[in-house]
Structures are given as structure tokens and as C-alpha cells.
N, C-alpha and C. Protein backbone atom coordinates (compact mmCIF):
# COMPACT_ATOMS: atom_id res chain seq x y z
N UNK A 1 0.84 -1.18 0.00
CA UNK A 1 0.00 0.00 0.00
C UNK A 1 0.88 1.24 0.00
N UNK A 2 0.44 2.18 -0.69
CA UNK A 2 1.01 3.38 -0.98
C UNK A 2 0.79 4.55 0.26
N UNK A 3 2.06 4.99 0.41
CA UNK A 3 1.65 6.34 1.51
C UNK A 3 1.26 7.45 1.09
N UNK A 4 0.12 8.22 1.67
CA UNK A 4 -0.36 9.15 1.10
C UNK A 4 0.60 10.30 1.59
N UNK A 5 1.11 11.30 0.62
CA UNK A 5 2.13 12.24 1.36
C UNK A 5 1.53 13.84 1.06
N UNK A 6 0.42 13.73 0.05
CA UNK A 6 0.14 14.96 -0.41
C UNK A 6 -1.45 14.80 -1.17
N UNK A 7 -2.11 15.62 -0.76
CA UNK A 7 -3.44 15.88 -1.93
C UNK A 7 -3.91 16.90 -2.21
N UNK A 8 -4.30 17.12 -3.47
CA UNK A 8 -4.34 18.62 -4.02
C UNK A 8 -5.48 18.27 -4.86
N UNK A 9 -6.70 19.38 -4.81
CA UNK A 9 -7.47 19.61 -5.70
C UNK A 9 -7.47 20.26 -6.24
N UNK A 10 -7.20 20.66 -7.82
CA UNK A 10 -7.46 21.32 -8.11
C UNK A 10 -8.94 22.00 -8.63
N UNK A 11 -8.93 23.37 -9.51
CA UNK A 11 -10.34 24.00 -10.36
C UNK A 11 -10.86 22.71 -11.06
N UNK A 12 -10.46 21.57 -10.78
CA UNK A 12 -11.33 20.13 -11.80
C UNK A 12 -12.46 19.22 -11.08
N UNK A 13 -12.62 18.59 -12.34
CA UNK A 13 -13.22 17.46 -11.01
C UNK A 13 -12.15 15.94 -11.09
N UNK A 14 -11.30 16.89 -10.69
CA UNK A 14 -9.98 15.35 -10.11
C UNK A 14 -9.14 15.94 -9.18
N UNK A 15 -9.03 15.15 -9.00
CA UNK A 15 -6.92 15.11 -7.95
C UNK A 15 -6.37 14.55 -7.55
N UNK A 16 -5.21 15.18 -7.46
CA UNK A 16 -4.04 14.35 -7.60
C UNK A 16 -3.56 13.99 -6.24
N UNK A 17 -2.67 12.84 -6.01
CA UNK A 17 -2.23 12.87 -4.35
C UNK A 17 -1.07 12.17 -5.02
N UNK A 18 0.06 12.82 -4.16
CA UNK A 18 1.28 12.26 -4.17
C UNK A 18 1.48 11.60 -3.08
N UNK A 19 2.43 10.46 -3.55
CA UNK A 19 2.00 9.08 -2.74
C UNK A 19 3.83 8.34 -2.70
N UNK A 20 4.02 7.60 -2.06
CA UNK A 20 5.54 7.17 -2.08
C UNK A 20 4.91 5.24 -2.05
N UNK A 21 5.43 4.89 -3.21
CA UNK A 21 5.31 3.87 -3.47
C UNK A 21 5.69 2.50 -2.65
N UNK A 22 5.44 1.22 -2.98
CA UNK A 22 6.19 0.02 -2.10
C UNK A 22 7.60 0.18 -2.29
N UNK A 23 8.31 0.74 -3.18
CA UNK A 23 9.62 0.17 -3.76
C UNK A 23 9.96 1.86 -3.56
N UNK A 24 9.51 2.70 -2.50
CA UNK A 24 10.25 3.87 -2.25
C UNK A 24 10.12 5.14 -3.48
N UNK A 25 9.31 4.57 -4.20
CA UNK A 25 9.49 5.76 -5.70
C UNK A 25 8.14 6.70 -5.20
N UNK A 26 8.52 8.02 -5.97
CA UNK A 26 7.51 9.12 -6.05
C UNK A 26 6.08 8.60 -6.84
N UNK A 27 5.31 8.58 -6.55
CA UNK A 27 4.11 8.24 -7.15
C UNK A 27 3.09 8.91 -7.42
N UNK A 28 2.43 9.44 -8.47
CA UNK A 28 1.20 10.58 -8.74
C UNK A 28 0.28 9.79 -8.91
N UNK A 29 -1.30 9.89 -8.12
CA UNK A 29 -2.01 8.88 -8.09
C UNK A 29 -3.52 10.07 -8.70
N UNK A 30 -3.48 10.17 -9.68
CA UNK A 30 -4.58 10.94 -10.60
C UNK A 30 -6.14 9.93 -10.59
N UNK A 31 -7.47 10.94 -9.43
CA UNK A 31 -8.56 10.32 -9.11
C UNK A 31 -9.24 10.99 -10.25
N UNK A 32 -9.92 10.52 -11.38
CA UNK A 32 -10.45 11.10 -12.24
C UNK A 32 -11.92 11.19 -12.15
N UNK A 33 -12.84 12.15 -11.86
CA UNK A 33 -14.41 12.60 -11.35
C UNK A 33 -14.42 12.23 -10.32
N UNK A 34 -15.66 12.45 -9.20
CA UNK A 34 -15.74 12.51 -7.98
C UNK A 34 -16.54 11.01 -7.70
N UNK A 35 -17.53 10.62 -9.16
CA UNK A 35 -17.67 9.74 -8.60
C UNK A 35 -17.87 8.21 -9.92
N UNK A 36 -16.37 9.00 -10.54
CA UNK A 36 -16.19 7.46 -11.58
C UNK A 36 -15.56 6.48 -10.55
N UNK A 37 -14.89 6.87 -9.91
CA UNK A 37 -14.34 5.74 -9.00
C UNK A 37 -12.90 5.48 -9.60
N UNK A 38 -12.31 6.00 -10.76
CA UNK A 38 -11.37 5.75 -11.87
C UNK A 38 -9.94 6.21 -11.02
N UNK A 39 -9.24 5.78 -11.13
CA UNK A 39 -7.99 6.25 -10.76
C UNK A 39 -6.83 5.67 -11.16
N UNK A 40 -5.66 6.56 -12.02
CA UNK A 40 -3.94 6.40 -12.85
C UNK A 40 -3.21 6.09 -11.58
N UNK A 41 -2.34 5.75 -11.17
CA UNK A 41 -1.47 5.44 -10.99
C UNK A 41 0.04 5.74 -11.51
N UNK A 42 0.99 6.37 -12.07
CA UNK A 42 1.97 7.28 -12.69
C UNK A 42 3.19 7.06 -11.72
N UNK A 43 4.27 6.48 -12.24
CA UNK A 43 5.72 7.23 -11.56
C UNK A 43 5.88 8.28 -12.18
N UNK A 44 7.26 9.21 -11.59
CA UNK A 44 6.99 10.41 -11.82
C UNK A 44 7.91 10.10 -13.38
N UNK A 45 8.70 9.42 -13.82
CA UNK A 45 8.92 8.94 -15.47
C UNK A 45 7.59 8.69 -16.28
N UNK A 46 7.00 8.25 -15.95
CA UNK A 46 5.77 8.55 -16.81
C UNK A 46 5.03 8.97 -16.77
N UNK A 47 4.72 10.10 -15.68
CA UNK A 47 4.07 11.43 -15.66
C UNK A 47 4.93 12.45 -16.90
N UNK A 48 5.77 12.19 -16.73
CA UNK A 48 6.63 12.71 -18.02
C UNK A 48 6.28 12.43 -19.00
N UNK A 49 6.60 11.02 -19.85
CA UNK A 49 6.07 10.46 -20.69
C UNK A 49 4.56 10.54 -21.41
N UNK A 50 3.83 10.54 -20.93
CA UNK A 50 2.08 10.92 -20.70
C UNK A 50 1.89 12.75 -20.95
N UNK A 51 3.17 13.22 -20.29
CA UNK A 51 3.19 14.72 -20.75
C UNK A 51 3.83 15.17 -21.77
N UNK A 52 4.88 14.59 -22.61
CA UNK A 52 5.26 14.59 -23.70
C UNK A 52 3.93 14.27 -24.65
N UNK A 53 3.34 12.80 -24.86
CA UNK A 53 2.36 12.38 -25.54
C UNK A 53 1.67 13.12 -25.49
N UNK A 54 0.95 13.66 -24.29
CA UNK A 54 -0.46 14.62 -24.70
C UNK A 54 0.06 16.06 -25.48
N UNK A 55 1.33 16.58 -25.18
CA UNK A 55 1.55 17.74 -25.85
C UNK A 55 2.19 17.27 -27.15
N UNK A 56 2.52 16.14 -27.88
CA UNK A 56 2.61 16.02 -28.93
C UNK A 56 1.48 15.10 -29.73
N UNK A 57 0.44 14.91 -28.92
CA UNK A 57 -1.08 14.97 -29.19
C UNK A 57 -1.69 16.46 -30.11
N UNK A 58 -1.48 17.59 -28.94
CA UNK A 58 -2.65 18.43 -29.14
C UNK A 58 -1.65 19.17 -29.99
N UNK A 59 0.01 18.87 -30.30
CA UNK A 59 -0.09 19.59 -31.47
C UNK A 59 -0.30 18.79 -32.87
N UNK A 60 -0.78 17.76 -33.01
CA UNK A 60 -0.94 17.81 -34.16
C UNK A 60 -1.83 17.60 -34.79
N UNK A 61 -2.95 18.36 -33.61
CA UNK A 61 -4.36 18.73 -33.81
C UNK A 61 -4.53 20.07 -34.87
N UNK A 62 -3.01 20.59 -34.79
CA UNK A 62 -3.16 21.88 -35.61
C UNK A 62 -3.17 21.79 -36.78
């Protein structure tokens, strides 16, 4: 089980809680709506990764 070390809501309907994993790593644990029940899971390398993709997503929407 993951330690909860941080939670932040933001202007959405999600949030995020930073969390320190079994194996000691930084963990972003993204709750998506209040009541999909849905929730990512992310090290912070592929919070990266996922942020590259979506911004080389929406540009080549242009």
C-alpha cells in the first residue's frame, strides 16, 4: 500500500495525491471525477512520458 504524502485539488473534477510507493518511488495517483471511481497510478517517469504524448497529441491537432 502506498503512503499518502500529499493531496491537491485542483479547479477540476480530479486530484491528484502524491504518494511514495512500495519500492520507495515518487508516485502521482490521478482520481479522475468525484464519482467514476477511476484512478492512474503514474511514476513520476511517466508522468513525463504521458506529458510529452499529450503535448505532442494536441499539437498535431493543428
Amino acid at each position: 500500500m502506498a503512503e499518502v504524502r500529499s493531496t491537491r485539488r485542483v479547479n477540476a473534477p480530479w486530484t491528484v495525491e502524491r504518494r511514495i510507493g512500495g519500492d520507495n518511488k515518487p508516485l502521482a495517483v490521478l482520481q479522475l471525477g468525484t464519482r467514476s471511481g477511476v484512478s492512474i497510478s503514474l511514476y513520476a517517469d511517466e508522468v513525463a512520458q504521458l506529458a510529452t504524448a499529450l503535448t505532442d497529441y494536441l499539437d498535431s491537432l493543428d
